[in-house]
Protein backbone atom coordinates (compact mmCIF):
# COMPACT_ATOMS: atom_id res chain seq x y z
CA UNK A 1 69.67 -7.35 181.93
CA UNK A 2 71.07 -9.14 184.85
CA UNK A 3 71.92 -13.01 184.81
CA UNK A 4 69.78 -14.87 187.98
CA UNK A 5 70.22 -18.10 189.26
CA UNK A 6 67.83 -20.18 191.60
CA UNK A 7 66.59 -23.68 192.31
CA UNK A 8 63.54 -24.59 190.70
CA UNK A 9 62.96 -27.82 191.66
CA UNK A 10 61.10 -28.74 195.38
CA UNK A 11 63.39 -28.75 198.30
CA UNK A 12 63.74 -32.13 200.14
CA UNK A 13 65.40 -35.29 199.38
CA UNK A 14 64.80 -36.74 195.38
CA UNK A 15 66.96 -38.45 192.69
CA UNK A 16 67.64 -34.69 191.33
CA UNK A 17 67.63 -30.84 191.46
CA UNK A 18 68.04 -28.82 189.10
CA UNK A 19 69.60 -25.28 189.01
CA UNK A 20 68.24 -22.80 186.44
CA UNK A 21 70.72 -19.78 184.95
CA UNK A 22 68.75 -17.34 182.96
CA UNK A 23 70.75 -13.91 181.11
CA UNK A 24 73.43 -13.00 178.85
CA UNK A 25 76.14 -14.37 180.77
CA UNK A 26 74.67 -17.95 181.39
CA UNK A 27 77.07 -19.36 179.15
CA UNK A 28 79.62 -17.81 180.19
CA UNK A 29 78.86 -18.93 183.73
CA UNK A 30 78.67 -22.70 182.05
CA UNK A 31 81.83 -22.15 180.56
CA UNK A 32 83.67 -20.99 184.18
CA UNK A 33 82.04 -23.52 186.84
CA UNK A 34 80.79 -27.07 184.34
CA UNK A 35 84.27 -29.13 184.17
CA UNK A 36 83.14 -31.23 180.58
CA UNK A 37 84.98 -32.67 177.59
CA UNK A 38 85.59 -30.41 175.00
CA UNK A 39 84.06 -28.16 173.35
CA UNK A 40 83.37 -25.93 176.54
CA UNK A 41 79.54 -25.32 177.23
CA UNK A 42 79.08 -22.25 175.41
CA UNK A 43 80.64 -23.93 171.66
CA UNK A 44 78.00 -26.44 171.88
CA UNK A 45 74.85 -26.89 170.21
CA UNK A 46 71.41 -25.65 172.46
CA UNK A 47 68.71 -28.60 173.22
CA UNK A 48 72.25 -30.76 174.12
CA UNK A 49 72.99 -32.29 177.55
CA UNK A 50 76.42 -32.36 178.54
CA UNK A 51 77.89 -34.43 181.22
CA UNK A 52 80.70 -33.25 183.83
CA UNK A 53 81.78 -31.41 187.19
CA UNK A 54 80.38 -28.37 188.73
CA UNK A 55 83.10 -26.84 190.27
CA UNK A 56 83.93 -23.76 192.67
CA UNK A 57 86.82 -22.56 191.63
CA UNK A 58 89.51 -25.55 192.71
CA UNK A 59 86.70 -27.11 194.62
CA UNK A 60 84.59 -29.91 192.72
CA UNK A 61 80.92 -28.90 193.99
CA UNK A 62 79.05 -32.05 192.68
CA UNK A 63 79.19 -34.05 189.11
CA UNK A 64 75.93 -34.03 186.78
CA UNK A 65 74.00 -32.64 183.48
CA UNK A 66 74.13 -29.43 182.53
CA UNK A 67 71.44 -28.85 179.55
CA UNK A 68 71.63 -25.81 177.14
CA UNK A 69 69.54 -23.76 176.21
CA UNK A 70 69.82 -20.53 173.31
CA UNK A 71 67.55 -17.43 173.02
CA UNK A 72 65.02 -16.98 172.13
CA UNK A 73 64.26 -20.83 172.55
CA UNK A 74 64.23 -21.03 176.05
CA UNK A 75 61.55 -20.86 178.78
CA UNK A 76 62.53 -17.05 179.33
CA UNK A 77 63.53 -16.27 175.38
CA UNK A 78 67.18 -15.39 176.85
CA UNK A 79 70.11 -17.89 176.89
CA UNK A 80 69.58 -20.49 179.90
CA UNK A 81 71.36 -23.07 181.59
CA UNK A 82 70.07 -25.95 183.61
CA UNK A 83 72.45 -27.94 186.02
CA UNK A 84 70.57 -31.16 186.94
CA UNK A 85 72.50 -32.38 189.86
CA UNK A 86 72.25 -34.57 192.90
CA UNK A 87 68.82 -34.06 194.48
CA UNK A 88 68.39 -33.02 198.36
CA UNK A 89 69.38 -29.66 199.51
CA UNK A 90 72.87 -29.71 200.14
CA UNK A 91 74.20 -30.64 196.36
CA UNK A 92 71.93 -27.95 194.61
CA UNK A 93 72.53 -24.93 197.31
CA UNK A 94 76.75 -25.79 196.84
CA UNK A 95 75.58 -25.49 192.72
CA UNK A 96 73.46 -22.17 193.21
CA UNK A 97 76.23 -20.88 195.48
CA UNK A 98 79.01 -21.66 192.62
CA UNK A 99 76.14 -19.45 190.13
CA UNK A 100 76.84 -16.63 192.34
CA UNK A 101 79.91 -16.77 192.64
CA UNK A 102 80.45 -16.89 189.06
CA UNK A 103 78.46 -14.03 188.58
CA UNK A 104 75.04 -14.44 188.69
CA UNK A 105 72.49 -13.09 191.38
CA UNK A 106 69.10 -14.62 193.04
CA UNK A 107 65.89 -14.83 191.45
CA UNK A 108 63.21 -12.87 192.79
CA UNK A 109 59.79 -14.81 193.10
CA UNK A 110 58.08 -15.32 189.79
CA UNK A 111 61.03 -13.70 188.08
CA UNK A 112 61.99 -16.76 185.15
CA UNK A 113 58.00 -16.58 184.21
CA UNK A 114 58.21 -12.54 184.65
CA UNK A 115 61.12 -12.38 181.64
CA UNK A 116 59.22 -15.07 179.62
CA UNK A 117 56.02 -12.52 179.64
CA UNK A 118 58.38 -9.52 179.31
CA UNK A 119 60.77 -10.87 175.82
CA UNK A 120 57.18 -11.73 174.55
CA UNK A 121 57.06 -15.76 175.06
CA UNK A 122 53.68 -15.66 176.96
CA UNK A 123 51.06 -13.32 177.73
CA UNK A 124 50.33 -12.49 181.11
CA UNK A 125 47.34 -15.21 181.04
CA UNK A 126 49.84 -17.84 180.21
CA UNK A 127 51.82 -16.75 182.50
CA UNK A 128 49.21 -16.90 185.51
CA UNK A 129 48.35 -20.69 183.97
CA UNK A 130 51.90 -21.64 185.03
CA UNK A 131 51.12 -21.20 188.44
CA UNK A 132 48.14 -22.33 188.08
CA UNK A 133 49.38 -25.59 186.95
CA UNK A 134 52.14 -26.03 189.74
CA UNK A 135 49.40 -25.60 192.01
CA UNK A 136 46.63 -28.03 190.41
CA UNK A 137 45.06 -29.63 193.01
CA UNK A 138 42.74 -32.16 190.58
CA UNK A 139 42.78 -33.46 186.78
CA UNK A 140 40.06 -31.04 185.74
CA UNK A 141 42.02 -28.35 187.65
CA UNK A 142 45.22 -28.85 185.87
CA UNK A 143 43.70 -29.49 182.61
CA UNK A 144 41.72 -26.07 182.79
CA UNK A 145 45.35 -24.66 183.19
CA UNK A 146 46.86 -26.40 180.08
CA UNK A 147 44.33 -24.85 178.13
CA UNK A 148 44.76 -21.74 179.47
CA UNK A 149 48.70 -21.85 179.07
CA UNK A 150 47.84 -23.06 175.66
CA UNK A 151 46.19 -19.71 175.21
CA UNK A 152 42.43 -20.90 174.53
CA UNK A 153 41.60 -17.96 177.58
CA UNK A 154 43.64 -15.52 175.91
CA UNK A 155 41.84 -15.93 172.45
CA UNK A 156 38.56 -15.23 174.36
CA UNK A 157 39.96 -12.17 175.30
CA UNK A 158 41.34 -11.00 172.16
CA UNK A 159 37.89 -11.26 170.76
CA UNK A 160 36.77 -9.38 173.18
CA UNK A 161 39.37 -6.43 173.04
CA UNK A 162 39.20 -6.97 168.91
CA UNK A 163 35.33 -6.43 169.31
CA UNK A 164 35.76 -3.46 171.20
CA UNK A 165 38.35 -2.01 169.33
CA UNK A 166 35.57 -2.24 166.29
CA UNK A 167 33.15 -0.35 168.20
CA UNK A 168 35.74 2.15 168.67
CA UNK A 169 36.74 2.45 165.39
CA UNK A 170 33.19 2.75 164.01
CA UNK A 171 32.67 5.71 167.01
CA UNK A 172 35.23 7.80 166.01
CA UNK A 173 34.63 7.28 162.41
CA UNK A 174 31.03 9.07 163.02
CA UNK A 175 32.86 12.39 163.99
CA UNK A 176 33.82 12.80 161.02
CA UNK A 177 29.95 13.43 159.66
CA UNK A 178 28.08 16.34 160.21
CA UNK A 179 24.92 15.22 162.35
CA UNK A 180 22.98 15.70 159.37
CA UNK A 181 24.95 13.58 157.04
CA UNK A 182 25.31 10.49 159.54
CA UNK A 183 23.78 7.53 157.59
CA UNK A 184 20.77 6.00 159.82
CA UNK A 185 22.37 2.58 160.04
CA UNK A 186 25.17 3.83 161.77
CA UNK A 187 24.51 4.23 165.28
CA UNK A 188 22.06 1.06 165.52
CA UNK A 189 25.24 -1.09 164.41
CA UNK A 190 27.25 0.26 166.91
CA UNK A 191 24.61 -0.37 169.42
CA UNK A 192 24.29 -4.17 167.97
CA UNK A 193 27.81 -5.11 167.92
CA UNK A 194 27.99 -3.26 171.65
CA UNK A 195 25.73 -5.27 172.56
CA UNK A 196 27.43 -8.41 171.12
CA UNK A 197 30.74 -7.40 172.99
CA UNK A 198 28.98 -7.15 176.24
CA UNK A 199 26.97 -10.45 175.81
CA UNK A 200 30.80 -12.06 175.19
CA UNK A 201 31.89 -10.22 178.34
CA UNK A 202 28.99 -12.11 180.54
CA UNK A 203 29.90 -15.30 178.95
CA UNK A 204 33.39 -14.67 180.47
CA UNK A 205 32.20 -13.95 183.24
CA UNK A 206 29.79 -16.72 184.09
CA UNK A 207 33.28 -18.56 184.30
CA UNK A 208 34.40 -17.05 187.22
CA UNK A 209 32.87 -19.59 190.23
CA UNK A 210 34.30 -22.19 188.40
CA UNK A 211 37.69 -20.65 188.39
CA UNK A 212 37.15 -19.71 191.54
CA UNK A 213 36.34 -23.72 192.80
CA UNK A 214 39.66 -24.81 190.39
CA UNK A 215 42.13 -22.74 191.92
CA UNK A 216 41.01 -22.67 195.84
CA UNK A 217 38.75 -25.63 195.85
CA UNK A 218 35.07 -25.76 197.07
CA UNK A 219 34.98 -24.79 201.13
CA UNK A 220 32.65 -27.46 202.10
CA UNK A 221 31.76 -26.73 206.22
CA UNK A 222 30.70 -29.58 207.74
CA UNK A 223 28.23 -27.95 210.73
CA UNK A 224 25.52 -29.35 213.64
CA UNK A 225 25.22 -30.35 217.05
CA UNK A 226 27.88 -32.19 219.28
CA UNK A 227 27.90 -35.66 218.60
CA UNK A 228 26.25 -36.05 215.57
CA UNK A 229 28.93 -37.52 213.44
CA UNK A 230 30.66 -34.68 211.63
CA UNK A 231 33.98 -35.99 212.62
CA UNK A 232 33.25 -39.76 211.41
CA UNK A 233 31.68 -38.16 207.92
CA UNK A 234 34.97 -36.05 207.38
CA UNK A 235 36.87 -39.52 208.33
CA UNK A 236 34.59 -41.37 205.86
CA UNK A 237 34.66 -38.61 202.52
CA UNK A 238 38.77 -38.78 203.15
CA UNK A 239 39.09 -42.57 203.46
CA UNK A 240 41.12 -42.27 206.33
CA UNK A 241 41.10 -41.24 210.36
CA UNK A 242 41.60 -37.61 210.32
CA UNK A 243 39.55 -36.03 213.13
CA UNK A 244 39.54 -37.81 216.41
CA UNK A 245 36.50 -38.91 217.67
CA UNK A 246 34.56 -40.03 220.45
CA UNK A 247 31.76 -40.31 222.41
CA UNK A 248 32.71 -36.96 224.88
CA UNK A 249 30.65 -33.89 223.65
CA UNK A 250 32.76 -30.81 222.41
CA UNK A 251 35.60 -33.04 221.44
CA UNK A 252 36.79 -30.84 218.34
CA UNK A 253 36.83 -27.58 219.48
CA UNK A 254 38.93 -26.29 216.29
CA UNK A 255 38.33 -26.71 212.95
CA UNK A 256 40.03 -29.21 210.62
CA UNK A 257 40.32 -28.45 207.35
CA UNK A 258 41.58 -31.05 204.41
CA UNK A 259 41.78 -31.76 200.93
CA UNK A 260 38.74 -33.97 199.06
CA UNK A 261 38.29 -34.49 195.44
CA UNK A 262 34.80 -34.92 193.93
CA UNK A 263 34.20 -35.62 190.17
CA UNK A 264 37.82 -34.12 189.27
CA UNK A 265 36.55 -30.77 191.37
CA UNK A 266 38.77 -30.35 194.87
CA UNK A 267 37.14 -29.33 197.92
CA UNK A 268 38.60 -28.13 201.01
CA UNK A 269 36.45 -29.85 203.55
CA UNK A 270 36.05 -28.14 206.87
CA UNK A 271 35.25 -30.42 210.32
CA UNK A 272 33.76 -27.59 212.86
CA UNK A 273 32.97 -27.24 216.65
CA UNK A 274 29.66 -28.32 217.30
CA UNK A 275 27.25 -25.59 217.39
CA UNK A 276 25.66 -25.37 221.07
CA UNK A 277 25.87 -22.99 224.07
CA UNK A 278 29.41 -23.45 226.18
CA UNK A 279 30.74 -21.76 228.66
CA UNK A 280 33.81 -23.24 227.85
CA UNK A 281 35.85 -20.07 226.44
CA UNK A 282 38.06 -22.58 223.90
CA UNK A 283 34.87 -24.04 222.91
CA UNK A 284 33.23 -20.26 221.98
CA UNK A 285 36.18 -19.75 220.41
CA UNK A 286 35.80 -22.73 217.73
CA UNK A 287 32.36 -22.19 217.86
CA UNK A 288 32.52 -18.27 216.56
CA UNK A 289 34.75 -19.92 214.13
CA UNK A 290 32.54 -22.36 212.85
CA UNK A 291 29.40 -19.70 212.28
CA UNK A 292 33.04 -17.40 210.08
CA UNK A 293 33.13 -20.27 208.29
CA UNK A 294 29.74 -21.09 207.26
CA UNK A 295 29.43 -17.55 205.89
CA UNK A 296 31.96 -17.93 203.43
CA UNK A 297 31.01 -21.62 202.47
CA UNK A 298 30.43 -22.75 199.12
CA UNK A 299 28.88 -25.46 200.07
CA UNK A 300 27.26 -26.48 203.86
CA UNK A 301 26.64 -30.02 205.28
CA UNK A 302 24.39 -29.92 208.74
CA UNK A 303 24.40 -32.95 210.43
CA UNK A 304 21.62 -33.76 212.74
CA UNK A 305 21.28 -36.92 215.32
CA UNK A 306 18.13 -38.92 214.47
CA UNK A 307 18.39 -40.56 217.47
CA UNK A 308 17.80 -37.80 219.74
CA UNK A 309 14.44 -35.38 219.58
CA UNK A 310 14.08 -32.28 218.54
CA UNK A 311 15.20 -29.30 220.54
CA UNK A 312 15.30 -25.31 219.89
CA UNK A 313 19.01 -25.52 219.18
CA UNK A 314 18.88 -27.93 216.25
CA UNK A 315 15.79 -26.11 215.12
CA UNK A 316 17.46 -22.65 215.24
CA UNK A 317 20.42 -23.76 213.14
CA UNK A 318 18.06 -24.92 210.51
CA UNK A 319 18.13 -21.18 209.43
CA UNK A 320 21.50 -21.41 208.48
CA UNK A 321 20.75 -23.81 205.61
CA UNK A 322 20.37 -22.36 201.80
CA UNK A 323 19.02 -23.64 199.13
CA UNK A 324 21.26 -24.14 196.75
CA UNK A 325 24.47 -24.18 199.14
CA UNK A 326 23.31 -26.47 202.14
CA UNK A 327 22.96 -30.23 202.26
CA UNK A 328 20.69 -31.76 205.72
CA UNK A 329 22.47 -34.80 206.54
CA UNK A 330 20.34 -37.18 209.05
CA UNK A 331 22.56 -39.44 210.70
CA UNK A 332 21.77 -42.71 212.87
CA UNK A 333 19.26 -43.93 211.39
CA UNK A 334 20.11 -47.21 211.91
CA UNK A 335 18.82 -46.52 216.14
CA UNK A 336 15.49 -45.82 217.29
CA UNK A 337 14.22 -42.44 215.85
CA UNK A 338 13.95 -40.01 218.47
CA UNK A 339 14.07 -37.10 215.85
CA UNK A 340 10.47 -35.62 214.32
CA UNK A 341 9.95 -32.25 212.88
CA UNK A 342 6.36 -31.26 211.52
CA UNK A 343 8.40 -29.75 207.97
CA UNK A 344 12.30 -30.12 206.89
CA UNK A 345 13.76 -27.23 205.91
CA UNK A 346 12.35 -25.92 202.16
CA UNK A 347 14.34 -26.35 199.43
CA UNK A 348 17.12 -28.30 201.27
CA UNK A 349 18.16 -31.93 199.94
CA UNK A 350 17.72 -34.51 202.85
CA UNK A 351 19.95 -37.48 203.07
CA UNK A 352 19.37 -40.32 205.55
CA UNK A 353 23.06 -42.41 207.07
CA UNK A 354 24.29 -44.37 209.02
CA UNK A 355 27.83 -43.22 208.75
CA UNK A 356 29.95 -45.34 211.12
CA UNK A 357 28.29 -48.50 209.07
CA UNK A 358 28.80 -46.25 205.42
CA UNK A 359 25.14 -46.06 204.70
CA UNK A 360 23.99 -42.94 202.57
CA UNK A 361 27.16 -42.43 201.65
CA UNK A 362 26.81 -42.60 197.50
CA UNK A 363 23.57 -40.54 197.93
CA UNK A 364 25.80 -37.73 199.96
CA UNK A 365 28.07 -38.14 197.28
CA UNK A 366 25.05 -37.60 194.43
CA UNK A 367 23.48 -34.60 196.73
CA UNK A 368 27.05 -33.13 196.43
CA UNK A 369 27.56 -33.36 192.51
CA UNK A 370 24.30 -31.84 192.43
CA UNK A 371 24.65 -28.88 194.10
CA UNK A 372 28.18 -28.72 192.43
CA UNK A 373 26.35 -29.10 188.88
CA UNK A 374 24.12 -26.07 189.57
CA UNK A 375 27.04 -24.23 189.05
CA UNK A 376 29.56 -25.91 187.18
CA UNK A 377 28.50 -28.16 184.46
CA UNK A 378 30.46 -31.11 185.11
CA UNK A 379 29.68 -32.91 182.08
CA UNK A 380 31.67 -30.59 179.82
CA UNK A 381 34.93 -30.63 179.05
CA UNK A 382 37.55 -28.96 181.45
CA UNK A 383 38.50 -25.44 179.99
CA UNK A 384 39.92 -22.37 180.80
CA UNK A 385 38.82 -20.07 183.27
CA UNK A 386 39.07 -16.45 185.03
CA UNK A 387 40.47 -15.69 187.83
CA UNK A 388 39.09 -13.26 190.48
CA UNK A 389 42.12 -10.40 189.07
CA UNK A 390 40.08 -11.20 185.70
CA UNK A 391 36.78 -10.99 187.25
CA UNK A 392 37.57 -7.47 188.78
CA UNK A 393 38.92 -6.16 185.48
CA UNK A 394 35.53 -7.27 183.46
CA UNK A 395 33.17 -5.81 186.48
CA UNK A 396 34.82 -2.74 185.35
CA UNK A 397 35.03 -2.88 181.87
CA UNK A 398 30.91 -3.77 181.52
CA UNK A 399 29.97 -1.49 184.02
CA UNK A 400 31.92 1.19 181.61
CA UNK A 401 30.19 -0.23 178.73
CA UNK A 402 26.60 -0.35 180.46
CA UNK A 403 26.91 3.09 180.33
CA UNK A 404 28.11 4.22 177.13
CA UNK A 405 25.31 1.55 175.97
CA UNK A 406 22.57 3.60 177.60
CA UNK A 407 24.05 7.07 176.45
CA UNK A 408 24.08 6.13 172.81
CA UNK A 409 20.41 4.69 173.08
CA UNK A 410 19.05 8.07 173.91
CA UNK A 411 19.04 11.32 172.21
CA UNK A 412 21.70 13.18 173.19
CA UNK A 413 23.26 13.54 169.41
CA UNK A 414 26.97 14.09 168.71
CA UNK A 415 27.39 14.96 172.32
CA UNK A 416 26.95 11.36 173.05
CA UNK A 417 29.54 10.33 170.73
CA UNK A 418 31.99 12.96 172.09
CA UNK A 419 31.26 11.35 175.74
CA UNK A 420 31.22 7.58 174.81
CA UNK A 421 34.70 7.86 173.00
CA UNK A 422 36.87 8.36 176.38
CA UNK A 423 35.23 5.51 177.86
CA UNK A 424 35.50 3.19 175.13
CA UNK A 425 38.99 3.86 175.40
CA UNK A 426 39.63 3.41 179.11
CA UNK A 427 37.67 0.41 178.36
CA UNK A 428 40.24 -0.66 175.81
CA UNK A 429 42.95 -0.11 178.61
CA UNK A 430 41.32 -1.93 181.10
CA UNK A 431 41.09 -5.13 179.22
CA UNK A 432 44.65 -5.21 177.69
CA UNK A 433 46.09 -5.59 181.36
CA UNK A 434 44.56 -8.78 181.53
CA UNK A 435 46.48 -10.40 179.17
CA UNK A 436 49.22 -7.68 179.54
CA UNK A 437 48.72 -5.98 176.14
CA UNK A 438 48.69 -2.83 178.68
CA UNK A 439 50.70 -3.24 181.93
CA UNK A 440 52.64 -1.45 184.11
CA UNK A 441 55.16 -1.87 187.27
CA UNK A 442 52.58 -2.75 190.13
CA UNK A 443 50.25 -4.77 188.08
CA UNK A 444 53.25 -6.93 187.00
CA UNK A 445 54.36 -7.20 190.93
CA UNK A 446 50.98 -8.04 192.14
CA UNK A 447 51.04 -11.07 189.08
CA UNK A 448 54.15 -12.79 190.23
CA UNK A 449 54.65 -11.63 194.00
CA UNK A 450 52.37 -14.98 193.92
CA UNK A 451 54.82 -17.20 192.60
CA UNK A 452 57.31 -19.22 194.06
CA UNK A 453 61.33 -19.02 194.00
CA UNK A 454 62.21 -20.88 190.69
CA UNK A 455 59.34 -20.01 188.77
């Protein structure tokens, strides 16, 4: 096993950096570039901080901590050193540089995390709530990756596997009988505690949009005519002037997309080219965009102009709003209404503002929690949730289990049994690469291509 080297702290100017050394010849690498008191580095005691000189050969590099740490008690279970030195990028680059030349080589991406799951720290759950965490966006967010570093995700899916792994068990065991001889209780268990393991499976699964919302954030397109006030209501939900605005029609042509946080849950909220015919080609262009957008949204605010009556347009984009997904915000309603429609849209929650004087706001605010609520409960406690590489593992796993379910219900006698077996145990399979109980090459490179240099 090679010895790596790399910076793991941000770049850019701070008090500190810090320089991680991970292998068998960390110490040694202590002991060659860290000028300290004696004892050298690798004499001392681990957990200890040591303070001296990082040098390059005759050349003092920069002076600082260098913290110790043994196998298998260490982030990656192998001996590590940390050099905390100067922050900015010049002192720790000079540091990493004097790792190399000692004899240690560059991290790959994800590679510190990638031994910790490989000498057995971590599962390959924990190991995806590390990233997770770095890249938290909200309390609930980084909360819902604590637990899952703390493994309460991984326990859900050892039931799981140790369910299956009954079922199994109790399947093969049956072969053993002659048909005659098989005791009638037998197969109906099987069936129940199947069943069991694929109710367990759903409940997993019904995690998944709220993973999905954690880790990427609700996209939350903001659509409707020129002028309405889309730009002012993405300037108002920030709490500062992000979109320009003004009075000219068409004036964002490109959509602007920042970060909002709502009840602990982020949203990435997107400001869009007003929907209208242009034969402006920029314009199409941000228009097409807008409609790309709304068909991936989770959620959809349409903003119409009280003050101004009805036309076909506004009409026709009322069949872009769902129930469930899609908010009707009616704006200026502080001017003379202009705007009468015989029936709003069904099933759509309408909201009245004023939003260059803030009125409606907290009922915008309420419309949003509730359409957030109807799929994340956001009165219970953050915890730990699938990803979509978890998702895609479980869509195959049930659909493998649907099946074997509805082969053992009917009457197709030992021949069932010999048929369900094979698929129980690709099932098995299947679920151990999601915590890594199964893995191989590629699945471990598609985990941590993901990660950054350092982690």
């Amino acid at each position: 096993m090679e010895t790596i080297a790399a910076i793991i702290t941000a770049p850019g100017e701070a008090g500190v950096s810090i320089v991680r050394v991970s292998g068998p010849e960390s110490l040694k690498i202590a002991d060659k570039i860290f000028e300290c008191n004696s004892p050298a580095p690798s004499s001392r005691k681990a957990n200890t901080f040591v303070y001296g000189k990082v040098m390059d050969g005759e050349m003092e590099v920069d002076e600082g901590l260098l913290l110790l740490f043994h196998g298998p008690h260490s982030y990656t279970a192998e001996d590590v050193v940390e050099f905390q030195c100067h922050g900015g990028g010049a002192s720790a680059k000079r540091v990493l540089r004097s790792c190399f030349n000692a004899g240690a080589r560059a991290a790959d991406p994800g590679e510190f995390t990638r031994r910790a799951f490989l000498n057995g720290r971590i599962d390959l759950l924990q190991a995806e709530a590390i990233m997770d965490l770095v890249r938290a966006h909200s309390d609930r967010s980084q909360t819902a990756a604590l637990q899952q570093l703390e493994g309460k995700l991984s326990q859900s899916f050892q039931g799981l596997y140790d369910g299956l792994l009954q079922v199994a068990a109790q399947l093969e065991a049956t072969l053993d009988f002659p048909e005659d001889e098989l005791p009638e209780s037998v197969l109906p268990q099987i069936l129940t505690n199947l069943s069991k393991t694929l109710s367990d499976l759903d409940g997993l699964l019904d995690t998944w949009n709220e993973g999905h919302v954690l880790r990427d954030g609700a996209l939350v397109v903001l659509s409707g005519k020129p002028n309405v006030g889309k730009s002012t209501l993405l300037n108002t939900l920030l709490g500062h002037e992000r979109a320009i605005v003004s009075d000219i029609p068409g004036t964002t042509r490109d959509s602007i997309e920042e970060e909002f946080i709502l009840e602990g849950i982020p949203m990435r909220l997107v400001d869009t080219a007003g929907l209208r015919e242009s034969v402006d080609v920029i314009e199409q262009k941000g228009i097409s965009r807008t409609k790309q957008y709304l068909e991936k949204a989770d959620l959809h605010i349409h903003v119409i102009d009280l003050s101004q009556a009805a036309d076909t347009q506004t009409l026709e984009n009322f069949a872009d709003l769902i129930p469930g997904k899609s908010i009707l915000v009616c704006n200026k309603s502080d001017l003379p209404r202009l705007f009468h429609v015989e029936q709003w849209p069904e099933g759509i929650p309408v909201v009245e503002t004023a939003i260059k004087q803030e009125v409606g706001y907290p009922a915008l605010k309420i419309a949003l929690k509730e359409l957030l609520s109807s799929s994340i409960d956001l009165s219970a406690r953050p915890h730990a949730v699938i990803s979509e590489r978890h998702r895609l593992v479980l869509m195959d796993v049930k659909s493998e289990l649907s099946g074997i379910e509805a082969l053992l219900s009917g009457k197709f006698g030992d021949e069932a049994l010999v048929l369900a077996i094979p698929g129980l145990r690709e099932a098995l399979i299947r679920l151990g690469e999601v915590t890594g109980r199964e893995y191989h090459e590629d699945l471990l490179d598609e985990v941590f291509s993901t990660f950054c240099i350092g982690k």
